[in-house]
Each structure stands twice: as structure tokens, then as C-alpha cells.
Protein backbone atom coordinates (compact mmCIF):
# COMPACT_ATOMS: atom_id res chain seq x y z
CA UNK A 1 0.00 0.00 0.00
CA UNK A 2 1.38 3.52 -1.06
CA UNK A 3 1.91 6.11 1.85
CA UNK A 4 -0.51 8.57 -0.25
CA UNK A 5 -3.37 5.82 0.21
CA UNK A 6 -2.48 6.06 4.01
CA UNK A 7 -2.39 9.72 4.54
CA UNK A 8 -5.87 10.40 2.34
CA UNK A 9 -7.24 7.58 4.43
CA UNK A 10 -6.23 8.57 7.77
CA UNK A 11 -5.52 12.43 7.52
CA UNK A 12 -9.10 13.72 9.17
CA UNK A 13 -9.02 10.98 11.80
CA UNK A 14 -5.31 10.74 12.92
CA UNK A 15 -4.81 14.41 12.27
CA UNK A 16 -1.57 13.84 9.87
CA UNK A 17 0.06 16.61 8.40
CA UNK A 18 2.96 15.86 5.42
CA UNK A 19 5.79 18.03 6.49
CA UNK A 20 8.19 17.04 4.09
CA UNK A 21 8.81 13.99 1.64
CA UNK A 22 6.58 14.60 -0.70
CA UNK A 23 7.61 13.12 -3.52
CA UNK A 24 8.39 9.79 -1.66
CA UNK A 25 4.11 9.63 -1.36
CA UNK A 26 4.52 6.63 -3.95
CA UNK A 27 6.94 4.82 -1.32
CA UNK A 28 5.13 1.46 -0.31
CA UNK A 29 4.55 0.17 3.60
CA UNK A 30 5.01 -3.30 3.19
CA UNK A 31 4.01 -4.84 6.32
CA UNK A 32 1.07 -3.85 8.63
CA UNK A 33 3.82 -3.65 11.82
CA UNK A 34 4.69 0.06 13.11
CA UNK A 35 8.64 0.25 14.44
CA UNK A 36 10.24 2.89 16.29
CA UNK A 37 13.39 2.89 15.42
CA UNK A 38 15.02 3.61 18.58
CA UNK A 39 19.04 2.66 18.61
CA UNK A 40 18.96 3.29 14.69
CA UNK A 41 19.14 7.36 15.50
CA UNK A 42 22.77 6.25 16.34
CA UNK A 43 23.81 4.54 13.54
CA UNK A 44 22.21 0.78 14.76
CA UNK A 45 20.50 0.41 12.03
CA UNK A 46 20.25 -2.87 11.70
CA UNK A 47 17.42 -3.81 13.66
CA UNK A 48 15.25 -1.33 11.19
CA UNK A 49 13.29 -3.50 9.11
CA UNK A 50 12.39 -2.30 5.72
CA UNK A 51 8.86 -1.39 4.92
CA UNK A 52 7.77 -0.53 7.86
CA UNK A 53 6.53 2.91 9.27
CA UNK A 54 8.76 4.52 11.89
CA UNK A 55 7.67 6.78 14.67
CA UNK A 56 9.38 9.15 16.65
CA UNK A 57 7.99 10.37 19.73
CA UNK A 58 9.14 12.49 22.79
CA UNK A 59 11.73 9.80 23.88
CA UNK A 60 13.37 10.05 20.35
CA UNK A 61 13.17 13.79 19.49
CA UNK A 62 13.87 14.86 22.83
CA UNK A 63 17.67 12.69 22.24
CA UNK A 64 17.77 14.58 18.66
CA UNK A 65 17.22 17.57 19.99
CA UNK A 66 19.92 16.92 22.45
CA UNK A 67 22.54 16.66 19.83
CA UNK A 68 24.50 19.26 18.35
CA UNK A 69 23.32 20.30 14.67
CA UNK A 70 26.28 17.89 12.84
CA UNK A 71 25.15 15.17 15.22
CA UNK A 72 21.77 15.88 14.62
CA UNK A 73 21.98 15.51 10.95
CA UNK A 74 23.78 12.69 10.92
CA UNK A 75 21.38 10.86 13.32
CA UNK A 76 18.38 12.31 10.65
CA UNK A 77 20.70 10.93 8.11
CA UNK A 78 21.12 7.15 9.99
CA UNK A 79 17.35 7.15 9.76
CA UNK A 80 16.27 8.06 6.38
CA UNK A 81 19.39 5.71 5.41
CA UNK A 82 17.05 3.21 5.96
CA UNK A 83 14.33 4.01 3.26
CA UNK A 84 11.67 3.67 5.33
CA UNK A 85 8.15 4.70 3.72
CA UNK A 86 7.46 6.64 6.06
CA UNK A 87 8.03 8.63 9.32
CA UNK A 88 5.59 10.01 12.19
CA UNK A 89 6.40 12.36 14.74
CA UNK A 90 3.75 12.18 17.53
CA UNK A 91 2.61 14.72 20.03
CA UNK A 92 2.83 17.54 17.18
CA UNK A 93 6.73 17.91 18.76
CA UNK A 94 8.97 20.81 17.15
CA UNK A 95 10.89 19.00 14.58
CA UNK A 96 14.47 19.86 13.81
CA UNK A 97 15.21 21.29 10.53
CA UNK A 98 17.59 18.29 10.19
CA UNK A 99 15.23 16.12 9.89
CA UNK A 100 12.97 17.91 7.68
CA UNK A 101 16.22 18.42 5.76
CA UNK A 102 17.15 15.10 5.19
CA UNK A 103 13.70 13.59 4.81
CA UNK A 104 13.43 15.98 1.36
CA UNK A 105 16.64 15.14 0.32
CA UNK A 106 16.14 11.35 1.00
CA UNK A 107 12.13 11.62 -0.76
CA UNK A 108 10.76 9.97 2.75
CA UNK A 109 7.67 11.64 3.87
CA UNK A 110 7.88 13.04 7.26
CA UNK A 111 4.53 13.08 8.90
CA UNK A 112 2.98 14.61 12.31
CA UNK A 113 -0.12 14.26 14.42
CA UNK A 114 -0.99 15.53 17.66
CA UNK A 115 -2.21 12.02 18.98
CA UNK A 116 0.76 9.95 21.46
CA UNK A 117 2.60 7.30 20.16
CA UNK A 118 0.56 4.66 21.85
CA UNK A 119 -3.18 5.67 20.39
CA UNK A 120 -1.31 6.46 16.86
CA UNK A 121 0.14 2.45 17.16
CA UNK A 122 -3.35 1.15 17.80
CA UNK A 123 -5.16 2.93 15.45
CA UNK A 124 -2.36 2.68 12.94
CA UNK A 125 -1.89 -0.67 13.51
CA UNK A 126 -5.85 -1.94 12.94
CA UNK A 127 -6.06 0.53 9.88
CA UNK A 128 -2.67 -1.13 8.06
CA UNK A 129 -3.90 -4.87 9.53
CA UNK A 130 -7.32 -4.46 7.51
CA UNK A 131 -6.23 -2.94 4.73
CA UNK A 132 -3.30 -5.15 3.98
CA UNK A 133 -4.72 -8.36 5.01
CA UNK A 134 -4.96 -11.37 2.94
CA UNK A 135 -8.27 -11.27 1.15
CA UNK A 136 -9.96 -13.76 -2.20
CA UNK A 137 -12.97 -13.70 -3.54
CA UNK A 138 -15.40 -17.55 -3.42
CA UNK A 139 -18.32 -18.47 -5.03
CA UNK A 140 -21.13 -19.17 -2.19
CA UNK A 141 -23.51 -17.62 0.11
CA UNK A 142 -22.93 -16.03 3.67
CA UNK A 143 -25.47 -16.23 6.46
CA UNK A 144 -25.47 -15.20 10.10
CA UNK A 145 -27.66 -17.67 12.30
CA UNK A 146 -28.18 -17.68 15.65
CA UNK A 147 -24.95 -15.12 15.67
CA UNK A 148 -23.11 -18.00 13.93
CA UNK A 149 -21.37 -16.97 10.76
CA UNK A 150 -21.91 -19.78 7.93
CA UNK A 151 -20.91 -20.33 4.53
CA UNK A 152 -22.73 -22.05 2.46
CA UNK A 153 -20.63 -23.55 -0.50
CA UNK A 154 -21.55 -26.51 -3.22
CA UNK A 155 -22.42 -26.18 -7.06
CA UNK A 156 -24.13 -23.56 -8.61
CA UNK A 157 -27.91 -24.44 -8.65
CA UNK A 158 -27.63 -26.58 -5.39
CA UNK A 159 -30.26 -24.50 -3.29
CA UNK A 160 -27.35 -22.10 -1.64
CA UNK A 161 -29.30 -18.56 -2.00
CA UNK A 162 -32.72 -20.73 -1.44
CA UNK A 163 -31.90 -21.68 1.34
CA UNK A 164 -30.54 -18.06 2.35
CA UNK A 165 -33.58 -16.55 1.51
CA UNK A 166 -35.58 -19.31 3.73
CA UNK A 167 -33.43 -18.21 6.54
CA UNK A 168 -33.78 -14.65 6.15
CA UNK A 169 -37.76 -14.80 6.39
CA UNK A 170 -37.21 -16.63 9.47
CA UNK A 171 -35.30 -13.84 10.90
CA UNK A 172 -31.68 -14.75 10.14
CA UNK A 173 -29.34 -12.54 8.26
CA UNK A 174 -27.57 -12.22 4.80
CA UNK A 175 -24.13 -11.31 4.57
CA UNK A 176 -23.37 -12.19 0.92
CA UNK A 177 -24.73 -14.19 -2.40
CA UNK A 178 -23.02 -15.54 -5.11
CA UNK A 179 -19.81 -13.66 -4.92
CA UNK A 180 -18.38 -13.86 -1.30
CA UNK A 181 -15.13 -11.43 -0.15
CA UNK A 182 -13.04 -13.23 2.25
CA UNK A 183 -10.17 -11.11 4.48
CA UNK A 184 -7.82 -12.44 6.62
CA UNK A 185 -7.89 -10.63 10.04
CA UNK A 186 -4.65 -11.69 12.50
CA UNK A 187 -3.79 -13.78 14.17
CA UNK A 188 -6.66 -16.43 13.06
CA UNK A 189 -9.85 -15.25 12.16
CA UNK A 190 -11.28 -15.04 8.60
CA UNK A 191 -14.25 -12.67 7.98
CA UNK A 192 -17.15 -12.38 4.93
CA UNK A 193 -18.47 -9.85 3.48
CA UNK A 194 -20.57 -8.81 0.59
CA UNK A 195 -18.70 -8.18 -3.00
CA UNK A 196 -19.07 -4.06 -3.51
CA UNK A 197 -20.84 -4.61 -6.84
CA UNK A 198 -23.73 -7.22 -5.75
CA UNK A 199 -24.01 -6.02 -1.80
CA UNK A 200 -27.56 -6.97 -0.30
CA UNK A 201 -29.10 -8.88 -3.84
CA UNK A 202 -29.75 -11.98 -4.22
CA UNK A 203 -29.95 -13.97 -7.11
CA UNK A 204 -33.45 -16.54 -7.05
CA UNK A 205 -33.80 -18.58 -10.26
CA UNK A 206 -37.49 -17.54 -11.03
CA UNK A 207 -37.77 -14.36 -9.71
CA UNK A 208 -34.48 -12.81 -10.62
CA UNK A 209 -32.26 -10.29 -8.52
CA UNK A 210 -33.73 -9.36 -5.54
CA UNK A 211 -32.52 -6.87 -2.67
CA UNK A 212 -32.83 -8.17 0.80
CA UNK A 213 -32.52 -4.82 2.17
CA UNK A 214 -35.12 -3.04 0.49
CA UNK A 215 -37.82 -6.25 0.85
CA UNK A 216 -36.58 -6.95 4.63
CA UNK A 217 -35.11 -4.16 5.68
CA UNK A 218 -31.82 -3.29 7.75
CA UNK A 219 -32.60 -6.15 10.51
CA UNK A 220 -31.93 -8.66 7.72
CA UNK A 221 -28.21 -7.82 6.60
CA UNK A 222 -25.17 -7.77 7.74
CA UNK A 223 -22.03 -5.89 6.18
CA UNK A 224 -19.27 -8.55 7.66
CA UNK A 225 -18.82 -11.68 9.88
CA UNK A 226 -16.86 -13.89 10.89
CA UNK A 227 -17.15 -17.10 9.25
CA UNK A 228 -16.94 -19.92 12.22
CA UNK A 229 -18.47 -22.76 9.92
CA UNK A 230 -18.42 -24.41 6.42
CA UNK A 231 -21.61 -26.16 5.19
CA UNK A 232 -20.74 -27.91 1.47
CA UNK A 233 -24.43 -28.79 0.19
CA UNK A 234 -23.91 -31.48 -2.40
CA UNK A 235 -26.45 -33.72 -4.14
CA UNK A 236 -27.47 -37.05 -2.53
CA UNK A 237 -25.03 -40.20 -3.63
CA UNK A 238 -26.10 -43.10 -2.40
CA UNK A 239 -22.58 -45.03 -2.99
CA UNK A 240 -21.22 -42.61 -0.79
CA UNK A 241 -20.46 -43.09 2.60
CA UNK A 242 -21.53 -39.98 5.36
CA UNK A 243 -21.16 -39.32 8.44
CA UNK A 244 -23.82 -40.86 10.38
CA UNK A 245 -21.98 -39.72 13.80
CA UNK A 246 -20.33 -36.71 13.53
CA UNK A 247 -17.90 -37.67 16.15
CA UNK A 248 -14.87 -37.06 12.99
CA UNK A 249 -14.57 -33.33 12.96
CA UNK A 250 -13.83 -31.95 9.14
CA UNK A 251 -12.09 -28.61 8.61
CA UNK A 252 -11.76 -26.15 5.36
CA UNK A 253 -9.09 -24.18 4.76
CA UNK A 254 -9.26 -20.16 4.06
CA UNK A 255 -6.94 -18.15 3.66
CA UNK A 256 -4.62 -20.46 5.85
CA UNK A 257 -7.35 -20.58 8.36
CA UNK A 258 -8.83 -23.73 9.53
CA UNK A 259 -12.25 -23.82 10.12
CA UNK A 260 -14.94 -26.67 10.95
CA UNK A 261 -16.73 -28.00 7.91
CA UNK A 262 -19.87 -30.32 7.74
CA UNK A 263 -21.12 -32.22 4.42
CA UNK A 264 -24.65 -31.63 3.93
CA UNK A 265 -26.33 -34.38 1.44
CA UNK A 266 -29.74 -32.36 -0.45
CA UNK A 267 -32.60 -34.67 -1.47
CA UNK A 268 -36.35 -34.76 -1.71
CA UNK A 269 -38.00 -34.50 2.30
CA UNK A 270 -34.91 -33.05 3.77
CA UNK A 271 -35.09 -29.63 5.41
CA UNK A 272 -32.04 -28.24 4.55
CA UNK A 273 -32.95 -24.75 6.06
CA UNK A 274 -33.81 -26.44 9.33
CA UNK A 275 -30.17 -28.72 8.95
CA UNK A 276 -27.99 -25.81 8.44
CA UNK A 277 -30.29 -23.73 12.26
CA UNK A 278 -29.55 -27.00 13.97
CA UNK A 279 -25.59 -26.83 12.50
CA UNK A 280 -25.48 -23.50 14.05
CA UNK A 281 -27.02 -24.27 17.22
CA UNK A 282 -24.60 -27.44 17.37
CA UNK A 283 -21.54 -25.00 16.35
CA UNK A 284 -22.61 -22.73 19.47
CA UNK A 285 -23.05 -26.24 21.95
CA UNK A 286 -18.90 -26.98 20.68
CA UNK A 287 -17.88 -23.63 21.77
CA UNK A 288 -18.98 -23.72 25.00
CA UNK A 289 -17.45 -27.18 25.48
CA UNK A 290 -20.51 -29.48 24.81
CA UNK A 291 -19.86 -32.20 22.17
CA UNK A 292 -23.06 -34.06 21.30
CA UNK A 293 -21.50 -36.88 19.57
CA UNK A 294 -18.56 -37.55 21.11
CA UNK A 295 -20.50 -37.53 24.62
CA UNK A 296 -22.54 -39.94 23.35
CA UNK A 297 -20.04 -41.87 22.21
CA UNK A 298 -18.60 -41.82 25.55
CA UNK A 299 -21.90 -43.31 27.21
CA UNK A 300 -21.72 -46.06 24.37
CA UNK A 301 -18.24 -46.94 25.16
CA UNK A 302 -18.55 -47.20 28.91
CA UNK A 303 -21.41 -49.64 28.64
CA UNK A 304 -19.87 -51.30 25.96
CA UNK A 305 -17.37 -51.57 28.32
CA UNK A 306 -19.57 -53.01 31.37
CA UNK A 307 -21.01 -55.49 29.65
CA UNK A 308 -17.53 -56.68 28.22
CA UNK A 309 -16.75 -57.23 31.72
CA UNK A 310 -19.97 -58.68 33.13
CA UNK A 311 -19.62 -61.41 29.98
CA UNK A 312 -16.04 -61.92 30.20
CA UNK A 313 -16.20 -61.03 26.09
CA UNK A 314 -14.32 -58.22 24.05
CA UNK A 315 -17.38 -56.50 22.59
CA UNK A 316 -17.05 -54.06 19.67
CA UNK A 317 -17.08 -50.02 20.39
CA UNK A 318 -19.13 -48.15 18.34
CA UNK A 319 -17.43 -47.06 14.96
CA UNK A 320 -17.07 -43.64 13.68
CA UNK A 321 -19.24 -44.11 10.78
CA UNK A 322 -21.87 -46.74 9.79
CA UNK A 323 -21.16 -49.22 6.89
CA UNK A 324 -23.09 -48.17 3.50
CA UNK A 325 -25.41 -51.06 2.86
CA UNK A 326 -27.19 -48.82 6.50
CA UNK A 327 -26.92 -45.39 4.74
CA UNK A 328 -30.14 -45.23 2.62
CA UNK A 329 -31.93 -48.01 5.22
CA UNK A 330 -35.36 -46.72 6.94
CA UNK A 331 -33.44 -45.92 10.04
CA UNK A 332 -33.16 -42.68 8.34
């Protein structure tokens, strides 16, 4: 990201004012980290890392303005050395002509703002992190339920923004159809929202494009959320083997995140909107440290258990998924 996009973005709200540098606007922060640079005023520079915004603040221009002018300018000059992309003073401090000097000569811009150096690193910090995170665009749908962010991914024409739209008139939320915007937020959380072009429509084979927000109103969107679970809807194959238990827990990767993932198998009498409410109010249960399955597998072991013992006989534990020939069987 260019240091221009940064000081048009954050000039009204940080108060930044370009003091010198600028022709080095086009100079590009590299890294969402912010670095003061500390030792590097004395010539340890090696510790500066490159791409990276550097801020001064009263510790560091209170030692330049203890210098003499040579020593001053050649501290200015250790720092600009560096290329960095950019430089803050904090505190809206009297800067010494050295370093506006040397910042023109060396094209780095040399920014101020009245804000201290520790609200200018948090704000700074969340504003580089966002715009400079990892982001892709999927095909899918994505829902809030029950405060549960879900993404609903499978083939086009599976019953994806159907299904959305079934949710939604039961008081759910839409976050995005069709075209999905994924951004990586650090350390490990991966977050949805709706593609610029398409925001709040909805594509429904029959009726065409529809927008949620003007039918349902402002209660039935949401701009972003964090996606906490992966639903793939796929058709119903009856050579293939599901999960019968869900005691296996399968994950999806975005954007180097992992995050839980169910198959959901579509077919004639199946609810899917109620599947994918009850997948949400599951995902909540797991959260807070209630497993379903795997307590239930627990109770199942432990009297498979007793009765080995009462019988004197190894008895089978219950498997982690249920043989085929059982899968289309009226136990369903």
C-alpha cells in the first residue's frame, strides 16, 4: 500500500500533516507492523526493518534535539538511510530542521499528528492490519444464524441462495450471495463480506435479482462476519459413505485458516434450512465445550465396556461411521 493511500485515508481521523517527503508519497509500507526505530538514530541500524513505518515520539526527538546540529543531521541521516516509507512524529513535537532536511533530500515523507505514540500504534496498527490483510474472492452464500457466521458452499444451482432466503424470512441474516469477499484478520480469524458490486441482492432462479434490504429491511443484513463454519451442500449419492456420527470433525481451509466443515447431502423431504439452524445451534453447543456426539459416544463406550466385563467377552465399540449397505436403510 502507497503512503498517499495512508495519509488520504487517515488524515481527518489521525490528524496527519505531510511536512516534508513529498515526492516519496509513492513509497510502499510493506508490512502492517509500526517500528520505532530507537538505537537506529545512532547509527544501529540494523534492527530497522524495511517497509515498515517509523515513529518518533518524545523519547526520540527529545535525544535529537539533544545533539548538536552535525550530530543531529547525521542521526536524521542514519534514519532516512534506511528508506523507510514513512516517518511520524507524535505529540505535534517541534521537529528539527535536520530532519525535515534530510527527509526531502532522502524523498521519505515526514509526517505529524498531535495524537501519542501509543493511540497512533493502535489505530495505525488496525487501519494497516485491515487494509493489507490477505483477502480472495469464493463463489457461495454467507449467512449469520443464531450469531453463527456460515458459509454455504456446493455447485451452482444446489439451493445455496434458497436456502438463504428461507433463513432470512425466518429472521436470520444475509451477509453475501453468489460472490463472497473473504479477508484475513490476524492472528486467526477469517471474515465475509458482501462483493461491492452485488451487496444486499440476491440472485433466485425464477424471480431474478432481488434486494434483501429493500424487501426486509436493515434487521436482515449484515455488512461482515466472521465465518466460524463451512456447510458444502452437495447432491445425494447413495454409494457414498456420510457421516452418520459426527464424532470425525472436518475442517476447510481459508486463507490459511482452519475452520470446521460439515457435508450436507440435499434430497427430496430433507429440510435443509432447518439442517444448516440445527448446524449453528450445534456449532454454538462446541464452543462452550458441549460435544453431542462424542458424549454420546462416551456413554456407548462405557457400557460397551460393562457389559464386556460382566460377559467376560471383548465387545465391539461403536465405529465412527456406519457401513453403506445402512446409509439409505429406513433408520433414516
Amino acid at each position: 500500500m502507497e503512503v498517499a493511500v495512508l495519509l488520504r485515508s487517515l488524515s481527518v481521523e489521525l490528524g496527519l500533516e505531510l511536512i516534508a517527503g513529498k515526492s516519496g508519497l509513492d513509497r510502499r509500507i510493506t508490512a502492517p507492523e509500526i517500528q520505532k526505530p530507537g538505537l537506529a538514530l545512532t547509527g544501529f541500524i540494523s534492527m530497522v526493518k524495511p517497509g515498515l513505518v517509523q515513529i518518533l515520539g518524545k523519547t526520540e526527538i527529545d535525544y535529537l534535539w539533544s545533539l548538536t546540529p552535525k550530530e543531529r543531521l547525521t542521526a536524521a541521516n542514519w534514519l532516512t538511510k534506511c528508506q523507510p516509507p514513512a516517518i511520524i512524529v507524535t505529540r505535534n513535537l517541534d521537529l528539527p530542521e535536520q530532519l525535515v532536511k534530510s527527509a526531502s533530500e532522502t524523498r521519505v515523507p515526514l509526517i505529524t499528528t498531535g495524537l501519542s505514540s501509543t493511540l497512533l500504534l493502535e489505530s495505525l496498527q488496525k487501519f494497516l492490519a485491515n487494509r493489507m490483510a490477505k483477502q480472495r474472492s469464493i463463489h457461495g452464500v454467507m449467512v449469520d444464524v443464531f450469531g453463527v457466521g456460515i458459509l454455504l458452499v456446493g455447485k451452482s444451482g444446489i439451493g445455496k441462495s434458497e436456502s438463504a432466503l428461507e433463513l432470512i424470512m425466518r429472521g436470520h441474516r444475509l451477509v453475501a450471495d453468489d460472490v463472497v469477499d473473504i479477508n484475513f484478520v490476524p492472528p486467526s480469524t477469517v471474515v465475509a463480506a458482501g462483493n461491492e458490486l452485488i451487496r444486499h441482492n440476491m440472485e433466485i432462479r425464477g424471480l431474478g435479482i432481488i434486494n434483501i434490504k429493500d424487501l426486509f429491511g436493515v434487521a436482515a443484513i449484515r455488512e461482515t462476519k466472521r465465518i466460524q463454519l463451512v456447510i458444502y451442500i452437495e447432491e445425494w449419492d447413495k454409494n457414498k459413505t456420510y457421516d452418520r456420527l459426527g464424532i470425525v470433525t472436518q475442517t476447510h481451509n481459508l486463507l490459511g485458516v482452519t475452520i470446521p466443515k460439515i457435508d450436507v447431502p440435499v434430497r427430496p423431504g430433507r429440510s435443509l434450512t432447518t439442517i444448516i439452524e440445527v448446524a449453528a445451534r450445534n456449532q454454538i453447543l462446541k464452543v462452550m465445550g458441549h460435544h453431542s456426539a462424542l458424549e454420546f459416544q462416551s456413554k456407548i463406550d462405557a457400557s460397551v465396556d460393562r457389559m464386556s466385563a460382566a460377559s467376560g467377552a471383548r465387545l465391539s465399540r461403536l465405529p465412527h461411521s456406519l457401513p453403506p449397505d445402512l446409509i439409505d436403510g429406513s433408520s433414516d
